[in-house]
Protein backbone atom coordinates (compact mmCIF):
# COMPACT_ATOMS: atom_id res chain seq x y z
CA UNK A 1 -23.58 -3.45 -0.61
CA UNK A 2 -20.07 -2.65 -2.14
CA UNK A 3 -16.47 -4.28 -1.95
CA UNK A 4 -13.22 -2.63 -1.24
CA UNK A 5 -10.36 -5.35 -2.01
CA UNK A 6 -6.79 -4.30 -0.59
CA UNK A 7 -3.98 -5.95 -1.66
CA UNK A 8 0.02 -5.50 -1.14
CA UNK A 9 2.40 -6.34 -3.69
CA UNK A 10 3.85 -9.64 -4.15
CA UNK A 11 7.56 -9.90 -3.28
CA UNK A 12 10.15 -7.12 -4.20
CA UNK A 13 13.78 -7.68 -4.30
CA UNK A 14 13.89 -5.27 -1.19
CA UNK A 15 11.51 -7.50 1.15
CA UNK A 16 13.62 -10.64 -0.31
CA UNK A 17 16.78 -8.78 0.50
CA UNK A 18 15.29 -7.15 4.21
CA UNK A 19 15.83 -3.57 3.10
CA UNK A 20 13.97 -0.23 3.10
CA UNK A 21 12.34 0.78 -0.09
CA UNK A 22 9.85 3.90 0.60
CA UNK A 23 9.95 5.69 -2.90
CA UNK A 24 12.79 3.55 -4.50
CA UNK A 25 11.10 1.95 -7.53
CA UNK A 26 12.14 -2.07 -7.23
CA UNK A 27 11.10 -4.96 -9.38
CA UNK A 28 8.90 -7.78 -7.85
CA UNK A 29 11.02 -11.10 -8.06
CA UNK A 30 10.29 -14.24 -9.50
CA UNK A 31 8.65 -15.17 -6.22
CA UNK A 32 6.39 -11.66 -5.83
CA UNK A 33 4.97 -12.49 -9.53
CA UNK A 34 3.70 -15.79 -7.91
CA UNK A 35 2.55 -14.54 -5.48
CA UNK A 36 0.69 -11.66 -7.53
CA UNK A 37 -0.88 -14.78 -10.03
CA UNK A 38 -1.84 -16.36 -6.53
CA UNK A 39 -3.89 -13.07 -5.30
CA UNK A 40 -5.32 -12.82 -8.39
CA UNK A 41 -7.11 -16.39 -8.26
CA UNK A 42 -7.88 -15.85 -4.62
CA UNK A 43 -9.97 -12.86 -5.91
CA UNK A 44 -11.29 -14.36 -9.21
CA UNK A 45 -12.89 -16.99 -6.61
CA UNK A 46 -14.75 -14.30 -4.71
CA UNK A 47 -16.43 -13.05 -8.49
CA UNK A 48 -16.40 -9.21 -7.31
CA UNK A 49 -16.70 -7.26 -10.74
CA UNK A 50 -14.88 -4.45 -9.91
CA UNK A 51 -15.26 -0.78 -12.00
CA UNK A 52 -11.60 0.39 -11.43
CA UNK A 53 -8.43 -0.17 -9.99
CA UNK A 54 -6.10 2.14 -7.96
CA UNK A 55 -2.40 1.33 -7.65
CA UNK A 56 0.71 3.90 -7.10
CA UNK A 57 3.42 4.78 -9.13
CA UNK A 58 5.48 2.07 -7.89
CA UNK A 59 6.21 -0.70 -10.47
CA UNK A 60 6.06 -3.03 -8.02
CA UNK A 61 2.30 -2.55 -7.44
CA UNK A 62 1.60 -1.66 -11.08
CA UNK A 63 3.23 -5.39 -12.03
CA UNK A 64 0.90 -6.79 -9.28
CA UNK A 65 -1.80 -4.48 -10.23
CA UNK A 66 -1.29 -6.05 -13.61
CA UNK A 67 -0.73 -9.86 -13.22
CA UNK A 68 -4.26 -9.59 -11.05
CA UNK A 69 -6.22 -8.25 -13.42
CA UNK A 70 -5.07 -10.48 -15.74
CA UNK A 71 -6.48 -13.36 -12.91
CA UNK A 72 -9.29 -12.41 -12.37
CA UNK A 73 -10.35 -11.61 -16.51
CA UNK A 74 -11.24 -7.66 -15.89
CA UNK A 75 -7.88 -6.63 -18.14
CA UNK A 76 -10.13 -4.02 -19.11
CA UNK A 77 -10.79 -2.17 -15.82
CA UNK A 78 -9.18 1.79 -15.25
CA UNK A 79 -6.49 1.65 -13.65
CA UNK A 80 -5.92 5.17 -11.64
CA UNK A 81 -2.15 5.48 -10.24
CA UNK A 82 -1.54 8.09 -7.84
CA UNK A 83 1.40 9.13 -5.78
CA UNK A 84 -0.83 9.18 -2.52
CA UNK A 85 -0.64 5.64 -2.44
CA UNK A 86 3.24 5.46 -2.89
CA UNK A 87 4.86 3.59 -0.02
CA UNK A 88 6.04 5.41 3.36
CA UNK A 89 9.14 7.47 2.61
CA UNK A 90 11.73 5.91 4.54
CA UNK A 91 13.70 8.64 4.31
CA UNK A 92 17.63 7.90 4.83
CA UNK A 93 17.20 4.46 5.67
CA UNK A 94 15.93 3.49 2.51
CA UNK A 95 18.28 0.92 0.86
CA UNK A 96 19.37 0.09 3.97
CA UNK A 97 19.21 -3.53 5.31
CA UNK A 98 16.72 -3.90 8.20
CA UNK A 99 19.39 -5.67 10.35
CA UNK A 100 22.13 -3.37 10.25
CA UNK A 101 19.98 -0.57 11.24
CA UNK A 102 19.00 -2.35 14.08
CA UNK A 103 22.67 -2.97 15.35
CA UNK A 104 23.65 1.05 14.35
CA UNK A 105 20.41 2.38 15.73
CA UNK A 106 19.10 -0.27 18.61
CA UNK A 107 16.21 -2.68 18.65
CA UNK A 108 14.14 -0.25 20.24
CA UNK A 109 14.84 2.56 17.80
CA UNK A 110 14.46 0.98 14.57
CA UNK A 111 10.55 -0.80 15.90
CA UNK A 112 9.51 2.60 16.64
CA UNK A 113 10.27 3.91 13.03
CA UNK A 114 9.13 0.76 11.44
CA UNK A 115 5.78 0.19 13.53
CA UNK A 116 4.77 3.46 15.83
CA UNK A 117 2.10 5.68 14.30
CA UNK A 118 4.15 8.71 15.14
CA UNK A 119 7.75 8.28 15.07
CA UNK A 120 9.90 9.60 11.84
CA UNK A 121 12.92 8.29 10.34
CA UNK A 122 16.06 9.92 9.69
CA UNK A 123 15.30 12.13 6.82
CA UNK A 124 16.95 12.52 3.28
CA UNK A 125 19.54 15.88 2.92
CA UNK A 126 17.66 16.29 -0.21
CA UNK A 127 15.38 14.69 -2.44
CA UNK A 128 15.94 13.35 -5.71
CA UNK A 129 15.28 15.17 -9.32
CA UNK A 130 11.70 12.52 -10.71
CA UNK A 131 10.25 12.82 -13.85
CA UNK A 132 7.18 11.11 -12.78
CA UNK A 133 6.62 13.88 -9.87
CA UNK A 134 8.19 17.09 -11.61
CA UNK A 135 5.00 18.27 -12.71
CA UNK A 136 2.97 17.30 -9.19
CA UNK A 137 5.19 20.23 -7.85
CA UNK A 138 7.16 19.74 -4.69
CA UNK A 139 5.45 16.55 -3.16
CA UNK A 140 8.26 13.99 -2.78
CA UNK A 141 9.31 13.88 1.15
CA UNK A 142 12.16 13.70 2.61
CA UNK A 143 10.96 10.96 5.35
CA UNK A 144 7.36 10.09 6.63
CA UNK A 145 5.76 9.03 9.61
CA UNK A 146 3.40 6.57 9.24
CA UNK A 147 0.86 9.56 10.54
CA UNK A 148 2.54 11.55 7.36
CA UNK A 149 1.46 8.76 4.83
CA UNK A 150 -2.15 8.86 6.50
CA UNK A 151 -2.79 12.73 6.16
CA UNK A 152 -1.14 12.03 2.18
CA UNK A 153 -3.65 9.18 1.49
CA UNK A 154 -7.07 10.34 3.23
CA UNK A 155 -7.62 12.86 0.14
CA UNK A 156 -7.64 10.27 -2.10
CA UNK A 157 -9.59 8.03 -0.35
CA UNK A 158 -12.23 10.60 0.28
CA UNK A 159 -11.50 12.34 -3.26
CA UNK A 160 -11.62 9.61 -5.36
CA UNK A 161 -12.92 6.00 -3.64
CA UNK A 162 -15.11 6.53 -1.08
CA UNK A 163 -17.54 8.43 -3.72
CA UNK A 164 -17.21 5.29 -6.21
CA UNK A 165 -18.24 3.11 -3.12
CA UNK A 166 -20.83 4.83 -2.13
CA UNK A 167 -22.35 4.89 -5.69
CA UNK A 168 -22.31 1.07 -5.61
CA UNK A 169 -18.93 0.21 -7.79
CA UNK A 170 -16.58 -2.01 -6.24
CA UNK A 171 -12.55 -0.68 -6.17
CA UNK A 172 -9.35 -3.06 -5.99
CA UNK A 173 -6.66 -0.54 -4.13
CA UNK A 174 -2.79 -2.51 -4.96
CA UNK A 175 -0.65 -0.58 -3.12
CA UNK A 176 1.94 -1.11 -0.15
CA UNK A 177 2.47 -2.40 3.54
CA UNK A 178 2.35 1.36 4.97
CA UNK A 179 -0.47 2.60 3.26
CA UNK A 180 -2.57 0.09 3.18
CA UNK A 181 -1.99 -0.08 7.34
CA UNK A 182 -2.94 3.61 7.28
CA UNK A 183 -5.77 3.25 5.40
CA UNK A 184 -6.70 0.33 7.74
CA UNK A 185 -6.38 2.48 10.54
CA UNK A 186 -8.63 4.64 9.02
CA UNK A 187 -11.48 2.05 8.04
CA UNK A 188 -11.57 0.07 11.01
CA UNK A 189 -10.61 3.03 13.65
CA UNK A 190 -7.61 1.61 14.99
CA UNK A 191 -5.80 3.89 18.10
CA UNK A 192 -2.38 5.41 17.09
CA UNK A 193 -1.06 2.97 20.17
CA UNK A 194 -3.28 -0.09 18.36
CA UNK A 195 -1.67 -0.15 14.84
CA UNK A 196 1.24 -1.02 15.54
CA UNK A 197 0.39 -4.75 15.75
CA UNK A 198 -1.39 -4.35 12.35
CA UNK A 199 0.62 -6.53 9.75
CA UNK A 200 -0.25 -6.61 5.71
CA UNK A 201 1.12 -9.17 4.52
CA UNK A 202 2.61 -9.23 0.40
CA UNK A 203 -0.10 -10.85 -1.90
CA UNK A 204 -3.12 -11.61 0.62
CA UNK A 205 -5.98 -9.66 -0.50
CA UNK A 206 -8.35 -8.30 2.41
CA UNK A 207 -11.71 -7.98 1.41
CA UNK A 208 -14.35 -5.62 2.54
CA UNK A 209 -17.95 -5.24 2.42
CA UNK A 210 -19.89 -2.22 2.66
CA UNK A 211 -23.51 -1.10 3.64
CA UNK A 212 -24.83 2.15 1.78
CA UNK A 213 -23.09 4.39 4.18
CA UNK A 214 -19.80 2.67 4.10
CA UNK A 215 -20.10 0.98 7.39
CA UNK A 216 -17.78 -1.90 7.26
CA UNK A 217 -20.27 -5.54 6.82
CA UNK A 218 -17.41 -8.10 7.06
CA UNK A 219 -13.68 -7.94 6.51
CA UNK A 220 -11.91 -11.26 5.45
CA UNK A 221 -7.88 -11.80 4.77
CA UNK A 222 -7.94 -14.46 1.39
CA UNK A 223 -4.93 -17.15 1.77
């Protein structure tokens, strides 16, 4: 038996500020920390040993990423980032405050970008020049889908956990709401129509274990 350990960020000044984030690289605030130290003894308590750790490029999961292993006394674990676990591009909404798009755009609208499995936002004119993707080649988006961030992740799921699971080492994944939804989809089997009522919430690691063919034992949300 194996465990998988997902966890969102703690608190970034965009959730505290109820805006879109995607790709933009935002601190956690003094609240997201806590919340990170928080996780972090919620996971020391379960005593998984993990072998590595898999975060994005996104500070605000690195910090958490961080803070956690500093919890749970594995300081020493690999940590692998990878821009496959970046948030959803939220295209040209991103910086935008939830609530305004909703009056500009309608109720309706802006729950079908935010929630549907399908649906993509408006998208960027052009992407911005980033030294930490130049040499990945042209990957950055110009808006996703949540269906776009699944087809992005699965590869590195199948690439580089999955085969680490499988040989018995448990992984800690600190990434984002989107991705971690999509990878939830893909774990549990969730309908396109079904995950839209999945929520991940900031700092509540979900724990999973694992028979020898990855078939999920038990799944449990730690608050």
């Amino acid at each position: 038996m194996t465990y998988l350990v997902l966890l969102r960020h703690g608190q970034s000044v965009a959730n505290r500020d109820n805006v879109y984030t995607g790709w933009s690289d935002v601190p956690l605030t003094e609240q997201g920390k806590k919340e990170a130290q928080q996780a972090g003894k919620l996971i020391l308590q379960t005593q998984i040993q993990f072998s590595a750790v898999h975060t994005s490029l996104l500070k605000r999961a690195i910090v958490t990423a961080n803070i956690v292993m500093d919890q749970i006394h594995q300081n020493w674990l690999p940590v692998h980032k990878a821009w496959r676990l970046n948030e959803r591009h939220y295209g040209a909404l991103r910086g935008q405050n939830k609530d305004e798009t909703r009056k500009t755009y309608g109720t309706h609208q802006v729950a079908l970008w935010r929630r549907s499995f399908k649906a993509v936002p408006p998208l960027l004119k052009e992407t911005e020049s980033d030294r930490r993707y130049m040499e990945l080649g042209d990957i950055e988006p110009r808006g996703e889908s949540l269906e776009m961030a699944y087809h992005r992740l699965l590869p590195y799921w199948t690439d580089h956990i999955a085969p680490q699971l499988l040989a018995g080492k448990n992984q800690l994944i600190v990434a984002h709401g989107s991705t971690l939804r999509a990878l939830i989809k893909y774990l549990e089997q969730i309908s396109d129509e079904g995950i839209d009522g999945v929520e991940v919430a900031n700092g509540e690691p979900i724990v999973y274990q694992f028979d020898e063919q990855l078939n999920i034992i038990s799944k449990e949300v730690l608050v």
